[in-house]
Protein backbone atom coordinates (compact mmCIF):
# COMPACT_ATOMS: atom_id res chain seq x y z
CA UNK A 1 246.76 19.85 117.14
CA UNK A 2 247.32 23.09 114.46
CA UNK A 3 248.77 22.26 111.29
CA UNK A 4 249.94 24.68 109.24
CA UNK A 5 248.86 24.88 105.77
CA UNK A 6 251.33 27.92 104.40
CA UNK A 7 253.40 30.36 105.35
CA UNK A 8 254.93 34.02 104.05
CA UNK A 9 257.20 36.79 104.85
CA UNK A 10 257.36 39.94 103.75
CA UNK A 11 258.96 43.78 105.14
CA UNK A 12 257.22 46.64 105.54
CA UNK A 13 259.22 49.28 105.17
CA UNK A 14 258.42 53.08 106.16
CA UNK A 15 255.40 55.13 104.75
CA UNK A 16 256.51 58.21 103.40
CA UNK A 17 252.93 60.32 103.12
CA UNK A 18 253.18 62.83 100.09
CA UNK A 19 254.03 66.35 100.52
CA UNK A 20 251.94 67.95 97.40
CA UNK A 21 249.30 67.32 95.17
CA UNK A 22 248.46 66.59 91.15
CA UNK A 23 245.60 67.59 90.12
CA UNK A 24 244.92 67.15 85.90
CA UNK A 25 241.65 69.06 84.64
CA UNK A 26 240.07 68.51 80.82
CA UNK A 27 236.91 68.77 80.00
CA UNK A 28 234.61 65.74 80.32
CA UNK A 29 233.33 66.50 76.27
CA UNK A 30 233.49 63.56 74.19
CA UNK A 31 236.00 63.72 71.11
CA UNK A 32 236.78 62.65 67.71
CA UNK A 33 239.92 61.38 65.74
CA UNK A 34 241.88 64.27 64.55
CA UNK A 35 240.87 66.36 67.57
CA UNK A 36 243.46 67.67 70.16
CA UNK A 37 243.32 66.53 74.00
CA UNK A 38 244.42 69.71 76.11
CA UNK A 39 244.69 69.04 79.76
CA UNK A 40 245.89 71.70 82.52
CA UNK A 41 248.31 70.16 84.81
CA UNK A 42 249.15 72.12 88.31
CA UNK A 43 251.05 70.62 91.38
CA UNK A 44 251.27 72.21 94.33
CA UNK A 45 252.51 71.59 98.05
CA UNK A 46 250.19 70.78 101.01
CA UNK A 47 251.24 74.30 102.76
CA UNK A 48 249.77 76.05 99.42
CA UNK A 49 253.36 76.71 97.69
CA UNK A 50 253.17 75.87 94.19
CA UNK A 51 255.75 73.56 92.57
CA UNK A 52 258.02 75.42 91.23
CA UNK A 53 259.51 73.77 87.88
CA UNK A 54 259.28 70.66 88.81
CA UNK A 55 259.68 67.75 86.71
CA UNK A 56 256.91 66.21 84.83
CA UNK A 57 256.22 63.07 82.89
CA UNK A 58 253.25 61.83 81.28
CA UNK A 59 251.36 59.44 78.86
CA UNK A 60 248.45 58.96 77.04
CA UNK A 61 246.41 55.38 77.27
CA UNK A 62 243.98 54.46 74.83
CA UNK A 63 241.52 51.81 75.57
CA UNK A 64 239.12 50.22 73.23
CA UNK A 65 235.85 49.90 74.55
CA UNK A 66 233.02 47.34 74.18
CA UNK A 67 229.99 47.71 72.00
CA UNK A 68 228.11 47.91 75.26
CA UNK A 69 229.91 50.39 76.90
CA UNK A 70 228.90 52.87 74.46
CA UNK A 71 226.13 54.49 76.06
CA UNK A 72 223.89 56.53 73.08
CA UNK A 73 220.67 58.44 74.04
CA UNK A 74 217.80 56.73 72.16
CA UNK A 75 219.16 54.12 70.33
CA UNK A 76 217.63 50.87 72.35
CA UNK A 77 217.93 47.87 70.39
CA UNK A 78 220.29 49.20 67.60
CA UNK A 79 224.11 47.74 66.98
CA UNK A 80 225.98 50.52 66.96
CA UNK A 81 229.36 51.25 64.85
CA UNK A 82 231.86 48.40 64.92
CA UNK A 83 231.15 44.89 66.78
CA UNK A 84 231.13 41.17 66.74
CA UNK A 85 231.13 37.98 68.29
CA UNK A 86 233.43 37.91 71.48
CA UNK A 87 235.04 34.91 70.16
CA UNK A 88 236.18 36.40 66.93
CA UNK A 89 238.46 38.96 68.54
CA UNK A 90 242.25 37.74 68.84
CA UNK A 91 242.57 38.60 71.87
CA UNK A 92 244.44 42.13 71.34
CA UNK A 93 241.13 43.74 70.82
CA UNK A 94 240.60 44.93 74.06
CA UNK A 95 244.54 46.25 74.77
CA UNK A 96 245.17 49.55 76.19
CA UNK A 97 248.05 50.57 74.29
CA UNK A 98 250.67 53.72 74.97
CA UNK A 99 249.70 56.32 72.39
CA UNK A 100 252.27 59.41 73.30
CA UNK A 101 254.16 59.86 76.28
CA UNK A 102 256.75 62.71 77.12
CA UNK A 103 258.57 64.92 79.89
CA UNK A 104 258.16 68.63 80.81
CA UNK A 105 258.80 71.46 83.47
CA UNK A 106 256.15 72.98 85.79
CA UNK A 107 256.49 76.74 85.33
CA UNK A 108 257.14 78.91 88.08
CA UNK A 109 253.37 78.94 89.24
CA UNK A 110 253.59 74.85 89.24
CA UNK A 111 251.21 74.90 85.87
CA UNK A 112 251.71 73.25 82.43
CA UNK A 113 249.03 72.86 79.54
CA UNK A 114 249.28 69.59 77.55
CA UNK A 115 248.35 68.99 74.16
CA UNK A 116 248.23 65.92 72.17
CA UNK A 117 246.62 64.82 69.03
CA UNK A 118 243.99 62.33 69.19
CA UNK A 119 244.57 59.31 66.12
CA UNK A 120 241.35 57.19 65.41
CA UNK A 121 240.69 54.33 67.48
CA UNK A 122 241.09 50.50 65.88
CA UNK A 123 238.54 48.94 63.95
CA UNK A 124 236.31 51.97 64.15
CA UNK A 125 235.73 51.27 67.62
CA UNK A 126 234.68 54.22 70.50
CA UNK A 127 237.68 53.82 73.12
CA UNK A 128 238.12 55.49 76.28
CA UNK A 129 241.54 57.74 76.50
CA UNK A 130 243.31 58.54 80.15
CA UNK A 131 246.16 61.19 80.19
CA UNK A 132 248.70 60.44 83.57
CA UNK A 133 250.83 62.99 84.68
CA UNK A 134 253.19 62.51 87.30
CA UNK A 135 255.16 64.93 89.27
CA UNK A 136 258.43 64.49 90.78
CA UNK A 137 259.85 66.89 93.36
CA UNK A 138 263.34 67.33 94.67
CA UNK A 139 263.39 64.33 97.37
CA UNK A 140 262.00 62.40 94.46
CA UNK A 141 259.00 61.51 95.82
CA UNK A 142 256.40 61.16 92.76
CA UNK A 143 252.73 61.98 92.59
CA UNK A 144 250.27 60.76 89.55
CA UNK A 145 247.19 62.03 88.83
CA UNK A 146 244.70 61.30 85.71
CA UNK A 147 242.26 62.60 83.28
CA UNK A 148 239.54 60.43 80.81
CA UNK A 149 237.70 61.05 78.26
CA UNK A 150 236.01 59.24 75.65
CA UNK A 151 237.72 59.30 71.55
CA UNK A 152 235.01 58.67 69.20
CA UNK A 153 236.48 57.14 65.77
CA UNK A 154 234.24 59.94 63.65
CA UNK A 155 231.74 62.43 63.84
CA UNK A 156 228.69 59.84 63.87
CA UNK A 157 228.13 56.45 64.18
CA UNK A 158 225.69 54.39 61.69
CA UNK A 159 223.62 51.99 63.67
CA UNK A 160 221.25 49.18 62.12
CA UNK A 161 218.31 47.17 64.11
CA UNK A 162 216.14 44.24 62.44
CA UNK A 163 212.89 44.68 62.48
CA UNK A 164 210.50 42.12 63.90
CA UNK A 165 210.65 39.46 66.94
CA UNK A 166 212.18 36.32 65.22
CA UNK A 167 215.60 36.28 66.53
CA UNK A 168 216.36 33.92 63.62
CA UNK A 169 216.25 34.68 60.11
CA UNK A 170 214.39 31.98 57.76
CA UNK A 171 215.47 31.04 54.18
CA UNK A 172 213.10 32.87 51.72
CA UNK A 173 211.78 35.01 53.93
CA UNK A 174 212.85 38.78 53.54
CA UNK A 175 213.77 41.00 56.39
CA UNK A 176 213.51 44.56 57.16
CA UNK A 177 216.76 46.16 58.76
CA UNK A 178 215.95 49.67 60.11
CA UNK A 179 218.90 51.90 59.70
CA UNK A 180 220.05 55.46 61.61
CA UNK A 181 222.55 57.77 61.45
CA UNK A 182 223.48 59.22 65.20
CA UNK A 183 226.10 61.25 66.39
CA UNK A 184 227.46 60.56 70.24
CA UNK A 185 224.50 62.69 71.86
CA UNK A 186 221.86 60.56 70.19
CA UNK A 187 220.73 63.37 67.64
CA UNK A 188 219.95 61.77 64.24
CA UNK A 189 221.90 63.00 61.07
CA UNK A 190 219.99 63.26 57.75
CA UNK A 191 221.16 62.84 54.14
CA UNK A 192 223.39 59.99 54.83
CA UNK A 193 224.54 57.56 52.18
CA UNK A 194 224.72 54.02 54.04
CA UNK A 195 225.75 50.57 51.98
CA UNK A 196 225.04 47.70 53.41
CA UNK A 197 226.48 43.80 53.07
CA UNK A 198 224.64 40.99 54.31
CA UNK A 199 227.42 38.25 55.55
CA UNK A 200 226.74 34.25 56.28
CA UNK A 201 228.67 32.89 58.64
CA UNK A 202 228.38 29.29 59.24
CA UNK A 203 229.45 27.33 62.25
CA UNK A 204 230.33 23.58 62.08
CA UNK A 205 230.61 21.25 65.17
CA UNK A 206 232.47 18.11 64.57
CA UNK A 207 232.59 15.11 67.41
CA UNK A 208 234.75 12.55 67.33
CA UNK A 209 235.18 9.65 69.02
């Protein structure tokens, strides 16, 4: 005999297929705090009319990304720029978070040019940054369409790599810590003043019973 384990209802109402398009173009160049995101918005309909001053909203999301995400030519082995222990983060490390948002007309040839200032990332961390731009048209029907790009926190990153095969570090022993200067397309910088701080952490396991 069947049995049944669950059931569910739901409605599917009518598909309304959209009459015109988004499109969002910026160029794929990585930036830095302080710089300015410009992004060319156009909408136009399916039959090649252009949408005429139509409304517009849009936003900027920034995301932080992880260390490994960070993809530098020719810098194998090195930590690069901010990072830590996955457990250390409070769990707000990796939030995308609304950085500037607005409304706008389409001008008569369905076009608009965006421009938005870029603040540094958190914690000195690389992030990636999507602008959304939706278009809403008289039946108010809405279309969205997005642009990325990755926000660098400054115009290089310092990156440090211990020398050796030990993956543990010995009392007594010293330790040789090779240190670079790189900007996002792996070129080295020269001339540049790094400090450094050695930090011991300790980690204590208790059992009870």
């Amino acid at each position: 005999a069947w049995t049944e384990l669950a059931s569910a209802s739901y409605r599917v109402a009518e598909y309304w297929p959209p009459e015109f398009l988004v499109t969002v173009a910026t160029d794929s160049a990585p930036r830095v705090a302080g710089d300015t995101l410009r992004a060319n918005v156009e909408s136009r309909y399916l039959f090649g009319a252009p949408m005429a001053r139509a409304a517009l909203s849009w936003s900027v999301r920034r995301t932080p990304l992880d260390p490994w995400a960070l993809d530098i030519p020719n810098t194998d082995g090195y930590e690069i720029g901010e990072s830590g222990w996955w457990w250390e983060n409070d769990g707000t490390a990796n939030a995308a978070e609304v950085t500037a948002n607005g409304t706008d007309t389409l001008d008569a040839a369905g076009r608009l040019v965006l421009r938005t200032a870029l603040a540094a990332p958190p914690k000195g961390r690389a992030a990636r940054v999507t602008l959304a731009a939706t278009v809403t048209d008289v039946n108010r029907q809405t279309v969205t369409s997005y642009a990325s790009t990755t926000l660098h926190p400054a115009a290089f990153y310092v990156g440090a790599k211990p020398q050796g095969d030990e993956y543990f570090w010995r009392a007594g022993v010293a330790q040789e810590i090779a240190v670079i200067a790189v900007r996002p397309d792996g070129r080295r910088v020269l001339g540049v003043a790094v400090r450094g701080t050695v930090v011991r952490r300790e980690w204590h396991r208790v059992q009870r019973t």
